[in-house]
PDB file of N, CA and C in Angstrom:
ATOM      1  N   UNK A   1       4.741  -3.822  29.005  1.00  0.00           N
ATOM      2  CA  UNK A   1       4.774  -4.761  27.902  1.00  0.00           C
ATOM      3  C   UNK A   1       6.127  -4.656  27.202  1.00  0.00           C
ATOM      4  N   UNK A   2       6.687  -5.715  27.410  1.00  0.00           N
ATOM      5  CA  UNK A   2       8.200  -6.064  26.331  1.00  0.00           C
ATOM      6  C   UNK A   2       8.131  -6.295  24.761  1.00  0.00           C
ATOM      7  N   UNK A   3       7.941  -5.337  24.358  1.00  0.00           N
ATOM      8  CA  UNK A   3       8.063  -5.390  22.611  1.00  0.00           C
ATOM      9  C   UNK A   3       9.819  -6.102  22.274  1.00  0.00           C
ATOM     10  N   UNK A   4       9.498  -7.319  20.819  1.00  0.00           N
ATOM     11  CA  UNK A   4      10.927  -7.503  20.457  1.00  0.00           C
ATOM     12  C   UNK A   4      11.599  -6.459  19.485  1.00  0.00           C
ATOM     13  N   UNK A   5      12.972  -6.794  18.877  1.00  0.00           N
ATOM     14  CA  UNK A   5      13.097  -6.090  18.160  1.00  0.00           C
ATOM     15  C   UNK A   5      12.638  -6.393  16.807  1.00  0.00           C
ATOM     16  N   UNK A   6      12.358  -7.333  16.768  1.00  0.00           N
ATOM     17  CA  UNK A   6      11.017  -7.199  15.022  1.00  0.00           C
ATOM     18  C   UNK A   6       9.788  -6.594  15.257  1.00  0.00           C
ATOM     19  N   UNK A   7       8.920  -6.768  16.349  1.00  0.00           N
ATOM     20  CA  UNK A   7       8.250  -6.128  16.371  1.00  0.00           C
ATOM     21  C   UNK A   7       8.518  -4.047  16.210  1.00  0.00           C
ATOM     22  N   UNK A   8       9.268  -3.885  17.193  1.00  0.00           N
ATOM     23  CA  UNK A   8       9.442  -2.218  16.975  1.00  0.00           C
ATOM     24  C   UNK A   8      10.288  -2.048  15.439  1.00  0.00           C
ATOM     25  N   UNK A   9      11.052  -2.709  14.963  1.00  0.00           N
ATOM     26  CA  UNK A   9      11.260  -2.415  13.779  1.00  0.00           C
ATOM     27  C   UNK A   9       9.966  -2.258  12.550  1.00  0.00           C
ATOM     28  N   UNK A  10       9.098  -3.468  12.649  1.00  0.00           N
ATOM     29  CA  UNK A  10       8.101  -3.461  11.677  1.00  0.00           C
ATOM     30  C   UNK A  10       7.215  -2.187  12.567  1.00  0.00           C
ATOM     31  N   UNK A  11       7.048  -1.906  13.550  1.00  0.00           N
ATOM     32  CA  UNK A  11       6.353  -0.519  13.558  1.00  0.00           C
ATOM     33  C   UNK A  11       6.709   0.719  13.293  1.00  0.00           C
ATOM     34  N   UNK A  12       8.340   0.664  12.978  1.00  0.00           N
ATOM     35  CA  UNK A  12       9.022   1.861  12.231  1.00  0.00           C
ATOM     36  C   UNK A  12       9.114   1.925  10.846  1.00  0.00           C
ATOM     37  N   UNK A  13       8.945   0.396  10.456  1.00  0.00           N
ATOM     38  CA  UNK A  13       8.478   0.727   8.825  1.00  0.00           C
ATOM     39  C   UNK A  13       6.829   1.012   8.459  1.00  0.00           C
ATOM     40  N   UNK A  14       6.001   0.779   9.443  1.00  0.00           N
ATOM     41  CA  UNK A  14       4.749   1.003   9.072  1.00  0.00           C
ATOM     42  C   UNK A  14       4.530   2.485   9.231  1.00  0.00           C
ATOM     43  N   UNK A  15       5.318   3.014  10.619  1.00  0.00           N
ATOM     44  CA  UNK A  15       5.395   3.943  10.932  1.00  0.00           C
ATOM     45  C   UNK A  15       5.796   5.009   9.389  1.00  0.00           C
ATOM     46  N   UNK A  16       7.401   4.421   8.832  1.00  0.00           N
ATOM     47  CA  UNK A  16       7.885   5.455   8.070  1.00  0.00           C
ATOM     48  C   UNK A  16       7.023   4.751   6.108  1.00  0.00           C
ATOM     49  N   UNK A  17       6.406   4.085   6.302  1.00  0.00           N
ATOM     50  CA  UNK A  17       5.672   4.317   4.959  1.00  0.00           C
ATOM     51  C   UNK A  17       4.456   5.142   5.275  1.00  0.00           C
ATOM     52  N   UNK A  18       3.725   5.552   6.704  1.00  0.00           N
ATOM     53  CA  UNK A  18       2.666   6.479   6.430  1.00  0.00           C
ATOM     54  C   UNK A  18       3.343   7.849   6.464  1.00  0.00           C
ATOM     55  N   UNK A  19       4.855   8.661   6.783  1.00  0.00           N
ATOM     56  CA  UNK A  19       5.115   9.223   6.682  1.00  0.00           C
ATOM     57  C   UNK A  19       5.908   9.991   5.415  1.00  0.00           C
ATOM     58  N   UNK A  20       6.352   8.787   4.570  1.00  0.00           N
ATOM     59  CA  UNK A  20       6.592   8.666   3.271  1.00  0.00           C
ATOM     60  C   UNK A  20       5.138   9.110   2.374  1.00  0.00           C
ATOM     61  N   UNK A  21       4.159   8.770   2.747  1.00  0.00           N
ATOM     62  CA  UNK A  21       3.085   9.243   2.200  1.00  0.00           C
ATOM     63  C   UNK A  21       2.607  10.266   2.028  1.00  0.00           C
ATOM     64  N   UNK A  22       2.892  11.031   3.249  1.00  0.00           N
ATOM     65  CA  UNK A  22       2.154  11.976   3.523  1.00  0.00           C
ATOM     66  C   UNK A  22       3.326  13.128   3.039  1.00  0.00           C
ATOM     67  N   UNK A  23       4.448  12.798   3.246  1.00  0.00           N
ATOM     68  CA  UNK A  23       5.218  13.703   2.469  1.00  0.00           C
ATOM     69  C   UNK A  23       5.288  13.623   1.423  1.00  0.00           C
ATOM     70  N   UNK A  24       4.863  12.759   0.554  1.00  0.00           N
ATOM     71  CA  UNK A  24       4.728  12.137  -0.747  1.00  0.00           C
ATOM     72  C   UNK A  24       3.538  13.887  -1.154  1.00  0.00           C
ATOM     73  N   UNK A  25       2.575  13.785  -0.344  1.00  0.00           N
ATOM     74  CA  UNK A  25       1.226  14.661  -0.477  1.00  0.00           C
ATOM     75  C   UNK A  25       1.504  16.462  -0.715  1.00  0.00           C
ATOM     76  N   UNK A  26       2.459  16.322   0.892  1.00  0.00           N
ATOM     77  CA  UNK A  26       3.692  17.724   1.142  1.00  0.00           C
ATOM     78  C   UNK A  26       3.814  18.469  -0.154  1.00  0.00           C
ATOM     79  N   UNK A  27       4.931  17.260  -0.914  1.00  0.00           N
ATOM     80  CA  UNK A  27       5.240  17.615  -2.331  1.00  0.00           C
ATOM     81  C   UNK A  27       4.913  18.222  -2.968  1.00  0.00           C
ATOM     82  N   UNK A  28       3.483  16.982  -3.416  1.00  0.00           N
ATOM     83  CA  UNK A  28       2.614  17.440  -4.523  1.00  0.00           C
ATOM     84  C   UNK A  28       1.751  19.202  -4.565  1.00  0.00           C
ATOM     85  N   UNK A  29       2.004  19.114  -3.120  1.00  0.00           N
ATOM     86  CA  UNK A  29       0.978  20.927  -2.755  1.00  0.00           C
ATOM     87  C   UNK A  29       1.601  21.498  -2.273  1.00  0.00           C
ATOM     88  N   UNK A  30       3.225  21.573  -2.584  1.00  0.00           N
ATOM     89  CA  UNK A  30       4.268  22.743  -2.298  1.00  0.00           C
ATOM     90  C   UNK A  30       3.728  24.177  -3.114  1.00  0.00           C
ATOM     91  N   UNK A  31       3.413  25.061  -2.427  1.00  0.00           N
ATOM     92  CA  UNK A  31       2.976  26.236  -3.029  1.00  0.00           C
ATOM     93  C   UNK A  31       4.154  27.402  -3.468  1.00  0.00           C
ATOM     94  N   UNK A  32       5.075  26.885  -3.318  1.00  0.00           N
ATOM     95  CA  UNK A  32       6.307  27.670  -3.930  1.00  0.00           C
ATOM     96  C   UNK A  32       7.521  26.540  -4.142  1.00  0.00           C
ATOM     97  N   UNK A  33       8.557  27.334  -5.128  1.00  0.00           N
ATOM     98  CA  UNK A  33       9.649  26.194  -5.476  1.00  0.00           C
ATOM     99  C   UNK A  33      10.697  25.990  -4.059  1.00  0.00           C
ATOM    100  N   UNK A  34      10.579  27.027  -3.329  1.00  0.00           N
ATOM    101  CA  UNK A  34      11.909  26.449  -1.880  1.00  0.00           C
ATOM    102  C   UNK A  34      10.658  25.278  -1.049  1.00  0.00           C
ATOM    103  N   UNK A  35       9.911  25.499  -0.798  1.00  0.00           N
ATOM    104  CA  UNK A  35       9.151  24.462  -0.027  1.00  0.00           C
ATOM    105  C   UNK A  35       8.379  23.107  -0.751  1.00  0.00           C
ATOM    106  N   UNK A  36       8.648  23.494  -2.175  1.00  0.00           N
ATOM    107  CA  UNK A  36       8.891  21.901  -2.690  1.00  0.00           C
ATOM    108  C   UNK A  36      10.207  21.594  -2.822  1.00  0.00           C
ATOM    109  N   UNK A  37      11.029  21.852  -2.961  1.00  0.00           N
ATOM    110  CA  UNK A  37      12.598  21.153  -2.529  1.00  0.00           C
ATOM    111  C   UNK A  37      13.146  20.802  -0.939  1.00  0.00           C
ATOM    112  N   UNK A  38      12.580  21.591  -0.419  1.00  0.00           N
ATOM    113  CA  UNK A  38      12.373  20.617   1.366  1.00  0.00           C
ATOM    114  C   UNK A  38      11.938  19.808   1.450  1.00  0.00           C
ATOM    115  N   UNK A  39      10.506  19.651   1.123  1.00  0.00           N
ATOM    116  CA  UNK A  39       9.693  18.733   1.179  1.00  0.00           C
ATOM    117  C   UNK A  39       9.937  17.431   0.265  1.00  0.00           C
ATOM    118  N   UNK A  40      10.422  17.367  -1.135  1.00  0.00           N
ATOM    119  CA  UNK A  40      11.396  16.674  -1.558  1.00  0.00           C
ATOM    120  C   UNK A  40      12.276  16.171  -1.480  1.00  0.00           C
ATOM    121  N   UNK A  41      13.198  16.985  -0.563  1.00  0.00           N
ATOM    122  CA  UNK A  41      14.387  15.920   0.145  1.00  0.00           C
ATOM    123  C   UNK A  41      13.715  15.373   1.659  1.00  0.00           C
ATOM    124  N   UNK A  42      12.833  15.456   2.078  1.00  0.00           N
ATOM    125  CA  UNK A  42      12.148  14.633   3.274  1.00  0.00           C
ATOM    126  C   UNK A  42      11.433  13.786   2.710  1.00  0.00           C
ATOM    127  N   UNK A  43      11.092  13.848   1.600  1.00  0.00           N
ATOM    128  CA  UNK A  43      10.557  12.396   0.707  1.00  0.00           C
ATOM    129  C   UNK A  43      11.441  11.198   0.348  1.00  0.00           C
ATOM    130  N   UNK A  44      12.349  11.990   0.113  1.00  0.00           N
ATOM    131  CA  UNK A  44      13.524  10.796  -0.556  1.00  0.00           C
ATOM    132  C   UNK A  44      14.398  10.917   0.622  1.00  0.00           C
ATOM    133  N   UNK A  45      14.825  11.509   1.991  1.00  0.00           N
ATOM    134  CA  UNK A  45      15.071  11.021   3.115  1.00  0.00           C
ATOM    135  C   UNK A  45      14.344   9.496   3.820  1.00  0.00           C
ATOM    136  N   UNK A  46      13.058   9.829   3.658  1.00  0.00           N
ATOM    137  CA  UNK A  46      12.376   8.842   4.529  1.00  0.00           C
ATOM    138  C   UNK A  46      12.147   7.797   2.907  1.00  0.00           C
ATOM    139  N   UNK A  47      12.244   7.799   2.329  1.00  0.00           N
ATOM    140  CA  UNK A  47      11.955   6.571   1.633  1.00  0.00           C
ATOM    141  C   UNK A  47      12.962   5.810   1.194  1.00  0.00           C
ATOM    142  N   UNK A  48      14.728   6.328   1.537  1.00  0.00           N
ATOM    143  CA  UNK A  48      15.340   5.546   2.095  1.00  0.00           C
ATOM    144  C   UNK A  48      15.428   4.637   3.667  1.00  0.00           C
ATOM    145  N   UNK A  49      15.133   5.673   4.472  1.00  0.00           N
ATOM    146  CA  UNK A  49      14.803   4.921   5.708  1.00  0.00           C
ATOM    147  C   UNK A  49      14.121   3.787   5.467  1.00  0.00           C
ATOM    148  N   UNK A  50      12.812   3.895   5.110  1.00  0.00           N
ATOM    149  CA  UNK A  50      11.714   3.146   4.550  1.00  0.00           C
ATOM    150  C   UNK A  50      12.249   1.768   4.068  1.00  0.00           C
ATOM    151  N   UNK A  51      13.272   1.900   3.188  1.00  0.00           N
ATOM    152  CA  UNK A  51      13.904   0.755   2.012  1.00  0.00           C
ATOM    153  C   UNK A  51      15.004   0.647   3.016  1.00  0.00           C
ATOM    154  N   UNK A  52      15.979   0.688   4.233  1.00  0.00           N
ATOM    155  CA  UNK A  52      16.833   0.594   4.854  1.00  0.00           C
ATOM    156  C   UNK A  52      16.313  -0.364   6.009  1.00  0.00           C
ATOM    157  N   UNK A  53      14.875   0.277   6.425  1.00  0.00           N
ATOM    158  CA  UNK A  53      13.813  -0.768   7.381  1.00  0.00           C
ATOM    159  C   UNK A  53      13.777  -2.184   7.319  1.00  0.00           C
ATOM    160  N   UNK A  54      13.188  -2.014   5.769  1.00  0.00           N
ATOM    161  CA  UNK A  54      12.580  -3.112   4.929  1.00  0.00           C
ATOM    162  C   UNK A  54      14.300  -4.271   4.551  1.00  0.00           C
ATOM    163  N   UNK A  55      14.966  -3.680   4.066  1.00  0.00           N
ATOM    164  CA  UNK A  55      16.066  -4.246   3.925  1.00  0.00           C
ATOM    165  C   UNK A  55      17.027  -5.325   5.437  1.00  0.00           C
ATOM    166  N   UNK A  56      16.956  -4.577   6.129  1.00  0.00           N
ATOM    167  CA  UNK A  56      17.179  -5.102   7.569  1.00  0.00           C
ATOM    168  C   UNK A  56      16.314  -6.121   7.964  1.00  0.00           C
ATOM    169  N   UNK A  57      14.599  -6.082   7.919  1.00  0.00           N
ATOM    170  CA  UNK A  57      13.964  -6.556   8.429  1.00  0.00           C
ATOM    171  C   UNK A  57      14.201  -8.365   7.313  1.00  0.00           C
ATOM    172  N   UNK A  58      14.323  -8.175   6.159  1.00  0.00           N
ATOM    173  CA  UNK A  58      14.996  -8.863   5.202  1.00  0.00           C
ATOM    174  C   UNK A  58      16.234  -9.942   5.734  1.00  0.00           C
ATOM    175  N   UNK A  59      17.397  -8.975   5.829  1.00  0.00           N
ATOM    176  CA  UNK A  59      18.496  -9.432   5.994  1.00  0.00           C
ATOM    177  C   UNK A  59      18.357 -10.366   7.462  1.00  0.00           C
ATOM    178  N   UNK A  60      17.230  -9.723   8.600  1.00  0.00           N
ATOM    179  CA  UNK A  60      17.515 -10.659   9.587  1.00  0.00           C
ATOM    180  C   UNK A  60      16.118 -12.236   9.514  1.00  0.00           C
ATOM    181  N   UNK A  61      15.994 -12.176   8.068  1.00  0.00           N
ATOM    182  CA  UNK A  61      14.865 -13.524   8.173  1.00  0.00           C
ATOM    183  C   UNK A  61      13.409 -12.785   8.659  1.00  0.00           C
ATOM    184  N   UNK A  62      13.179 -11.471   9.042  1.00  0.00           N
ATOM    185  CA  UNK A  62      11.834 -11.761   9.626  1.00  0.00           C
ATOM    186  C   UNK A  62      10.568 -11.457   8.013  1.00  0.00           C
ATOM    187  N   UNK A  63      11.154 -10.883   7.269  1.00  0.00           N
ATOM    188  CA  UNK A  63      10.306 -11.260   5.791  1.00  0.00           C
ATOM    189  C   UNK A  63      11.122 -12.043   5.079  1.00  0.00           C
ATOM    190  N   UNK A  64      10.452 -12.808   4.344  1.00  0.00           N
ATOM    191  CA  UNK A  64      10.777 -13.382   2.697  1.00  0.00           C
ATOM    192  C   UNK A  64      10.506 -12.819   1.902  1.00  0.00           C
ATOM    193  N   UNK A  65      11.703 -12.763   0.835  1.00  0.00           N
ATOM    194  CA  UNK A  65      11.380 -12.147  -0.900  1.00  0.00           C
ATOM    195  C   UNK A  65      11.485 -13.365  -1.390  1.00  0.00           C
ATOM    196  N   UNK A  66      10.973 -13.603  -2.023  1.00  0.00           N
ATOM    197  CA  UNK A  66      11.144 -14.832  -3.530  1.00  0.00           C
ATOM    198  C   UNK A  66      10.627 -14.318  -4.710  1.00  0.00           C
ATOM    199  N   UNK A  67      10.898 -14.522  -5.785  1.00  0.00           N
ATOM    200  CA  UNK A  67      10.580 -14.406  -7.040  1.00  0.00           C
ATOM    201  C   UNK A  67       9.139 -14.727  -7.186  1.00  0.00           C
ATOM    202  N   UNK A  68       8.416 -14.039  -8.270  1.00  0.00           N
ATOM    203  CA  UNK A  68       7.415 -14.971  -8.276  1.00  0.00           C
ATOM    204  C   UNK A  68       7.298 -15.355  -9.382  1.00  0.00           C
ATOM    205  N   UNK A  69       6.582 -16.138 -10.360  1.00  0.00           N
ATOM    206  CA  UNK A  69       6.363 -16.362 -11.483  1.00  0.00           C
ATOM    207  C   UNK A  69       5.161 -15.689 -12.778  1.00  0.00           C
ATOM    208  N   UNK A  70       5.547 -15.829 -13.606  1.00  0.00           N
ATOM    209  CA  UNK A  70       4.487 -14.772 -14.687  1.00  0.00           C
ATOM    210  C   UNK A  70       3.500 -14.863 -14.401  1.00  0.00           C
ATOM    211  N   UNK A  71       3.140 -16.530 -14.000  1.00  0.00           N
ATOM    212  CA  UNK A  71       2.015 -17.159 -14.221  1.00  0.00           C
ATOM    213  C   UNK A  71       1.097 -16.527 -12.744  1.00  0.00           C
ATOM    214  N   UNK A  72       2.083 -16.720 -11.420  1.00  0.00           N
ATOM    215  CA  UNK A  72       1.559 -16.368 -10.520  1.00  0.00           C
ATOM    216  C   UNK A  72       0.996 -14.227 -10.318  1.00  0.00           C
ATOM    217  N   UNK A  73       2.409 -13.665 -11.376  1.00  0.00           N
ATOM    218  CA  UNK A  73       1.726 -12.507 -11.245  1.00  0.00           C
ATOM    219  C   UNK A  73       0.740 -12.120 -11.897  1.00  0.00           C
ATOM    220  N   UNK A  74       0.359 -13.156 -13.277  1.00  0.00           N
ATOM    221  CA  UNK A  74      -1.088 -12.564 -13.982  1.00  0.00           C
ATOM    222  C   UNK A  74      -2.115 -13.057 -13.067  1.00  0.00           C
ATOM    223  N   UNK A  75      -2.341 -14.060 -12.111  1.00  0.00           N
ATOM    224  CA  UNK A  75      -3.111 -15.009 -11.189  1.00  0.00           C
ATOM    225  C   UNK A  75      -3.631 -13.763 -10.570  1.00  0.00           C
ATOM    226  N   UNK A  76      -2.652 -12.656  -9.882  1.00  0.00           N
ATOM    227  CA  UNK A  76      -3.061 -11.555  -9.115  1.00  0.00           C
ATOM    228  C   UNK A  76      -3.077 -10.380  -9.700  1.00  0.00           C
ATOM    229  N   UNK A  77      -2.814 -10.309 -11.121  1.00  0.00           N
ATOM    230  CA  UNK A  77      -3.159  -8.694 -11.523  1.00  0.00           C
ATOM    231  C   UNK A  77      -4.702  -9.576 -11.625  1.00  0.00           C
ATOM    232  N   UNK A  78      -5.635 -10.205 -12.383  1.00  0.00           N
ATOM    233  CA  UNK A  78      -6.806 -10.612 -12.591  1.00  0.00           C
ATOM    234  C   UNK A  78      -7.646 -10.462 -11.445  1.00  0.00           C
ATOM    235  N   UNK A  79      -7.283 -11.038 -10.180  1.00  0.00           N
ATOM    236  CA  UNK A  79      -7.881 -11.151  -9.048  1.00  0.00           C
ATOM    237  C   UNK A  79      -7.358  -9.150  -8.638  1.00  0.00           C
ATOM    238  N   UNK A  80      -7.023  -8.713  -8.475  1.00  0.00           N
ATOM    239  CA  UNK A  80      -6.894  -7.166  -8.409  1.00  0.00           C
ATOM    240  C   UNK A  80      -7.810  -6.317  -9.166  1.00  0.00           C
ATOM    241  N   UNK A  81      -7.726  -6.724 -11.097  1.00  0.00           N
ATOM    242  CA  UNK A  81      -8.774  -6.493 -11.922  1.00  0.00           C
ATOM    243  C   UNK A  81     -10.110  -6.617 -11.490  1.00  0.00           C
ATOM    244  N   UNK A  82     -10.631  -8.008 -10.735  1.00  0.00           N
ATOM    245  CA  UNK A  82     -11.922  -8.186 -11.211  1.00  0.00           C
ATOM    246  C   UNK A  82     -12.472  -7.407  -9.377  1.00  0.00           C
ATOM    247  N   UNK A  83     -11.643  -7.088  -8.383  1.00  0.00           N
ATOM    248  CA  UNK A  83     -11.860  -6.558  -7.330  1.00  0.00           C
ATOM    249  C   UNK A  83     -12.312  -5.106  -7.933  1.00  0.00           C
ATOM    250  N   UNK A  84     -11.464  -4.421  -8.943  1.00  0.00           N
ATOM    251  CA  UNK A  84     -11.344  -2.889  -9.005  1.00  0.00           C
ATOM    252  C   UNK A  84     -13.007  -2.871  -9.843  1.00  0.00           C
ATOM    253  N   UNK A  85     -13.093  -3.995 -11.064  1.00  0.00           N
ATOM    254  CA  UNK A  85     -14.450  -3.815 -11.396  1.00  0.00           C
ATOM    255  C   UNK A  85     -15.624  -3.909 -10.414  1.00  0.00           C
ATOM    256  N   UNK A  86     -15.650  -4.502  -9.482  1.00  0.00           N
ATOM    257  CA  UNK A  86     -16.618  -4.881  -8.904  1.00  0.00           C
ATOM    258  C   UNK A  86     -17.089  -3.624  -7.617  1.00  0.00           C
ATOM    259  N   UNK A  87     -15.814  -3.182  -7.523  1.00  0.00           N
ATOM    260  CA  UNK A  87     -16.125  -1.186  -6.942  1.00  0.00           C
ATOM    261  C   UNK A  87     -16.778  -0.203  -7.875  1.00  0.00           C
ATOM    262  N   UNK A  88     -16.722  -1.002  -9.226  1.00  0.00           N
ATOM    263  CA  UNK A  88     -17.063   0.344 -10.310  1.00  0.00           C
ATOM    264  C   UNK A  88     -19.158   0.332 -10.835  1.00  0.00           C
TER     265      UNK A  88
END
């Protein structure tokens, strides 16, 4: 199977936001101060990658950014709101 190159790119950003995560986790349960400062700079290593991915994948057209409007972001904090109540 011939993968393009948007495709293997968007699987290296999906790829490096679950790894951003999980080092995100690393961090938080560093049990001493040298192995939270490793684990800290492999956080903010890969979450440039991450934003370098995303940026590329950008620059060559395969996502759109646009602005959105107030109106449209209260439209979706509400619809987010009435999802989070309806778990509670």
């Amino acid at each position: 199977m011939n993968f393009t190159e948007k495709e293997i790119v968007n699987c290296a950003l999906i790829s490096l936001k679950h790894l951003r995560i999980m080092a995100a986790y690393a961090t938080e349960e560093a049990g001493t101060e040298e192995l939270y400062k490793k684990e800290n700079a492999l956080f903010e290593k890969l979450s440039t990658l991450q934003r370098d991915a995303y940026d590329f994948m950008v620059k060559e057209g395969w996502t759109k950014v646009s602005a959105q409007t107030a109106q449209a972001i209260e439209k979706s904090a509400k619809k987010l709101r009435k999802e989070v109540d309806e778990l509670a």
